[in-house]
Protein backbone atom coordinates (compact mmCIF):
# COMPACT_ATOMS: atom_id res chain seq x y z
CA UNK A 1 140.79 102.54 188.17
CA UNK A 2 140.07 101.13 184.68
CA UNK A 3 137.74 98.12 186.63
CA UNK A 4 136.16 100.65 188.75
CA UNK A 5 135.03 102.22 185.33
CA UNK A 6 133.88 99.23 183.51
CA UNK A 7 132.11 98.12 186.29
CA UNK A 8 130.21 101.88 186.07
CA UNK A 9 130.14 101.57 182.52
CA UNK A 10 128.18 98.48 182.13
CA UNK A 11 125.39 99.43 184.43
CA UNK A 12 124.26 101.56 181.00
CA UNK A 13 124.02 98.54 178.71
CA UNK A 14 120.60 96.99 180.33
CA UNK A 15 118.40 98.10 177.98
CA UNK A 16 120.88 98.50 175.12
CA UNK A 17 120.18 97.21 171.46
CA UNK A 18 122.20 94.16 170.30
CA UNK A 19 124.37 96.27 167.71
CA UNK A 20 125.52 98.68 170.27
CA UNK A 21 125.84 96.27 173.53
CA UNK A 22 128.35 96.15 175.56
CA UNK A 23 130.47 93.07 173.28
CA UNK A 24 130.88 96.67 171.11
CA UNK A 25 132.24 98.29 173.75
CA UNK A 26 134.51 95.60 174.22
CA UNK A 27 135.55 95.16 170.91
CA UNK A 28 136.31 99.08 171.12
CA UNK A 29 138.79 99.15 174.14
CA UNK A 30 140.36 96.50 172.76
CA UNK A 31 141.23 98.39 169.47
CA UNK A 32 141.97 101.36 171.43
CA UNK A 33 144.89 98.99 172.95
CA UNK A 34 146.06 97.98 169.53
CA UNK A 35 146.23 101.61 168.13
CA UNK A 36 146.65 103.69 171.59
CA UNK A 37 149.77 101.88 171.95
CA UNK A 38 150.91 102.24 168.42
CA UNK A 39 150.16 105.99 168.53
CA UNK A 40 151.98 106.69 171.98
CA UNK A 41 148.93 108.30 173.38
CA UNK A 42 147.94 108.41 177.49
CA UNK A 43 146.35 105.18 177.88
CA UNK A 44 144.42 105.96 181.28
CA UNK A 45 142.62 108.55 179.19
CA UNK A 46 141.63 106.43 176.37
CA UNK A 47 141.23 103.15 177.61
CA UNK A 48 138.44 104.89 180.18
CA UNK A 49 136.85 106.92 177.22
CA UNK A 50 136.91 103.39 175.42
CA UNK A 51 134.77 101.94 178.18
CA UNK A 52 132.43 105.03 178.71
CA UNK A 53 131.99 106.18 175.41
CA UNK A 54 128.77 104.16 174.08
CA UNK A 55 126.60 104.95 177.43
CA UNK A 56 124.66 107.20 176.32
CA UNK A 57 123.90 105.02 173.73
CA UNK A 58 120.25 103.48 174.56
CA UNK A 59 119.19 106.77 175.03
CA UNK A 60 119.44 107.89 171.37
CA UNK A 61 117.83 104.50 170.43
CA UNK A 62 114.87 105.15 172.04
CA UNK A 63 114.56 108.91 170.44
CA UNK A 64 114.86 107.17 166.95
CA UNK A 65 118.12 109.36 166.50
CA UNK A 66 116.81 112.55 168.16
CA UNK A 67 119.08 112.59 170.81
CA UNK A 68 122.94 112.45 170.15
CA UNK A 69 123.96 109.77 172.44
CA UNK A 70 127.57 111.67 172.00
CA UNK A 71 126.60 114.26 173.97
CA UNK A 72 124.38 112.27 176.59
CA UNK A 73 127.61 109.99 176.90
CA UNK A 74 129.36 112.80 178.25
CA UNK A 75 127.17 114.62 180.52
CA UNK A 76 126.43 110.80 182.31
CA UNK A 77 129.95 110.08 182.75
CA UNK A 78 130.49 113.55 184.19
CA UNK A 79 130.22 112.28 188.04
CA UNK A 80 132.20 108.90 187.12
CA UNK A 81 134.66 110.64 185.86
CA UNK A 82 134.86 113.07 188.28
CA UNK A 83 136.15 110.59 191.04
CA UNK A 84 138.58 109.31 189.26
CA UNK A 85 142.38 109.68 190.02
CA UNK A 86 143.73 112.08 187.25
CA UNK A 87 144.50 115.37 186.61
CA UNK A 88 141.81 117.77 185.41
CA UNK A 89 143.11 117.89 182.66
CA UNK A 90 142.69 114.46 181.96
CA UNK A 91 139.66 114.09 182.87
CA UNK A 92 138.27 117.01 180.60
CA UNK A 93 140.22 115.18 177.80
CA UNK A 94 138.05 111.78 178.81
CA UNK A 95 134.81 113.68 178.32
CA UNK A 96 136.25 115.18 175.18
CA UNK A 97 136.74 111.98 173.61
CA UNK A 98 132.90 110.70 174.29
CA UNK A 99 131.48 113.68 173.16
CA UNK A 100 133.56 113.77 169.38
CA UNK A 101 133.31 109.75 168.87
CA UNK A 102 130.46 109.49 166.64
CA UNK A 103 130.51 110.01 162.89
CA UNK A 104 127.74 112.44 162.24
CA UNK A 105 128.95 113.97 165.63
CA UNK A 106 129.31 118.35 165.79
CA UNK A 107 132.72 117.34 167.66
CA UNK A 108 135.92 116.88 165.68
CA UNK A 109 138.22 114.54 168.15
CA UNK A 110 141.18 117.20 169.00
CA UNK A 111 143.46 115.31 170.87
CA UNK A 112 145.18 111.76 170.32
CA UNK A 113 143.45 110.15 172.54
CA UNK A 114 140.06 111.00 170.99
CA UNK A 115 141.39 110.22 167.08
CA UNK A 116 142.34 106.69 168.34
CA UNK A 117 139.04 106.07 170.14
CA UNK A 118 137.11 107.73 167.17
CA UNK A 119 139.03 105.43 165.09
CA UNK A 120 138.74 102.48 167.34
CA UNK A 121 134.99 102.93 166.86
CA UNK A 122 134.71 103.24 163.21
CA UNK A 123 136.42 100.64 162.77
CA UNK A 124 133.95 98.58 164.25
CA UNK A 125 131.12 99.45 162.08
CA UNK A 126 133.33 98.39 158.90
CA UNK A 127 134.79 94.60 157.61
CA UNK A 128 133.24 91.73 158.87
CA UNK A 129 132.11 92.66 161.74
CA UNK A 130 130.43 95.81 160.43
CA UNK A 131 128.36 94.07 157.99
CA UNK A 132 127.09 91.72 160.59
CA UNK A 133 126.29 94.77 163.13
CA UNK A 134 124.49 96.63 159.77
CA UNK A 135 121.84 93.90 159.43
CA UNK A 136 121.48 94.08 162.62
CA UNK A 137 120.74 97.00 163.37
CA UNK A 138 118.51 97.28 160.45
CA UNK A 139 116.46 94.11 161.68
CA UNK A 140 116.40 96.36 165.28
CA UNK A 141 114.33 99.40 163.94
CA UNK A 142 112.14 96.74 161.58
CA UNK A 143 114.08 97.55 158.31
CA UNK A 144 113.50 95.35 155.08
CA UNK A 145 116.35 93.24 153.78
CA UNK A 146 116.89 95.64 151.04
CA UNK A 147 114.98 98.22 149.56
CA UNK A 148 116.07 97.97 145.63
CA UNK A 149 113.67 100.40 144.58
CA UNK A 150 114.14 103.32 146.81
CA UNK A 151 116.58 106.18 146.54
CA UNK A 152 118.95 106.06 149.33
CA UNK A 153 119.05 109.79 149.10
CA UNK A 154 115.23 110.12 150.14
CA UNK A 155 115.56 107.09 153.07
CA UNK A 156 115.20 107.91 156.35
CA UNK A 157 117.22 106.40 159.24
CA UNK A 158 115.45 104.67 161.82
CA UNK A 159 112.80 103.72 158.89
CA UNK A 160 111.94 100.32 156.89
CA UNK A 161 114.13 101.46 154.36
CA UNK A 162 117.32 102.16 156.48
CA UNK A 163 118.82 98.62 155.50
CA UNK A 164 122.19 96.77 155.66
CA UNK A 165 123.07 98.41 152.07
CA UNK A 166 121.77 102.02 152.79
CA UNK A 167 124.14 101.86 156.00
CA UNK A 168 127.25 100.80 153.83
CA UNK A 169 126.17 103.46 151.18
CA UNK A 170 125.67 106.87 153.61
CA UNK A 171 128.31 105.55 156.21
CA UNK A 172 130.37 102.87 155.90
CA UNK A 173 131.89 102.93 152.48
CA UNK A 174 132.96 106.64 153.67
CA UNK A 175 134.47 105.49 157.08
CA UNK A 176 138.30 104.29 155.60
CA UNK A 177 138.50 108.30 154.61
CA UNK A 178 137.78 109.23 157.67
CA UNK A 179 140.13 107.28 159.79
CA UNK A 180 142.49 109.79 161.27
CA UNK A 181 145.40 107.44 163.02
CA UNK A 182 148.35 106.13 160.88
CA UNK A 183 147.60 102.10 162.49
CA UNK A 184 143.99 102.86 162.24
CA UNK A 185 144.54 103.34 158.43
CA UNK A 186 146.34 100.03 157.86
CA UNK A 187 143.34 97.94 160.18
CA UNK A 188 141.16 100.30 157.72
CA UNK A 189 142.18 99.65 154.47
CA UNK A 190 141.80 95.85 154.91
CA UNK A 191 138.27 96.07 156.55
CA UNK A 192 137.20 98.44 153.47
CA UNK A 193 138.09 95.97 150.79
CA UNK A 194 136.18 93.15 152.50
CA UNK A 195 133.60 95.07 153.16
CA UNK A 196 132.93 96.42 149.80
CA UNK A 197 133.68 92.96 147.56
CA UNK A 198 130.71 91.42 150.21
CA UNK A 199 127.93 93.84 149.24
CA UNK A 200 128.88 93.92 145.63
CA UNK A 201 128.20 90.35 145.84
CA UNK A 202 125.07 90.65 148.01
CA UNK A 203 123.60 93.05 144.95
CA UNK A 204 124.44 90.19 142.94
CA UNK A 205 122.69 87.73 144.64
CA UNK A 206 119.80 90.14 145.27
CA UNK A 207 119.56 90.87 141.96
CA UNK A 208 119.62 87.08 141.21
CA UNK A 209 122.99 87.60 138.75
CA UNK A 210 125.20 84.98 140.83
């Protein structure tokens, strides 16, 4: 079942930006293991949400952030979905998991399945990882290294001034609060610190201090 969805999954990563390809996706099922299996949740559920949730992804891209690729995830992976072999139940809980994944999302993730994968998918956008996937996204929409002399407050996303930084400062240095597993917080906590001691340095080195 889970290869039948992957294989339907992918098909939506074509024309997908490099921060949100389908290595994210990846990197997302495979925290979804880690912390589905600490939290005793139904697998089948979650590991399919993990592969569908992003595929509605490109779509929001390409509406500079108009479109909430939360909701467009959902309503594409209605008919995939659909055929699979679960209960209804089940499969309502898949589409409730893509639809209350993201962030700045109107969804709040109700069952366990969707806390781990909204977890699983925060967590990639902090540590390592997150800072690389920041600038890269920034250089995606044509965004300036940094932008020392704007106010982050007045910035728009999807504009030269939504850097690396300005994602850490509206987003990412908020994401450790939001985490809502127990094992998500520990993989959290340790992403957070790293995160934060590299851009403190960075304004350092901007700033030409170090």
């Amino acid at each position: 079942m889970l290869d039948t969805v992957k294989q339907m999954a992918r098909k939506h990563f074509q024309s997908a930006r490099g921060s949100h390809k389908w290595d994210h996706t990846l990197r997302v099922y495979r925290l979804c293991e880690h912390i589905g299996i600490a939290e005793e949740v139904d697998m089948d559920v979650l590991l399919a949400a993990a592969y569908l949730h992003d595929i509605g992804r490109s779509y929001q891209d390409e509406s500079n952030g108009a479109l909430c690729h939360a909701e467009k995830g959902a309503r594409l992976a209605v008919p995939i979905v659909k055929k699979l072999p679960l209960s209804q139940t089940q499969k309502d809980n898949i589409l409730h998991c893509i639809r209350s994944h993201r962030f700045r999302g109107s969804h709040t993730p109700k069952t366990p399945e969707a806390r781990v994968l909204f977890d699983a998918d925060k967590l990639d956008a902090i540590g390592a990882v997150g800072v690389a996937r920041a600038f890269l996204f920034a250089g995606e929409v044509g965004a300036r290294l940094h932008s020392e002399e704007a106010n982050i407050e007045d910035t728009e996303p999807y504009s030269i001034d939504d850097t690396g930084y300005r994602e850490f400062k509206v987003k990412l240095s908020k994401i450790r609060d939001r985490i809502l597993t127990t094992e998500g917080r520990k993989l959290a906590e340790d992403r957070h610190v790293m995160m934060a001691e590299f851009f403190k340095r960075f304004l350092e080195e901007y700033q030409g201090k170090r």
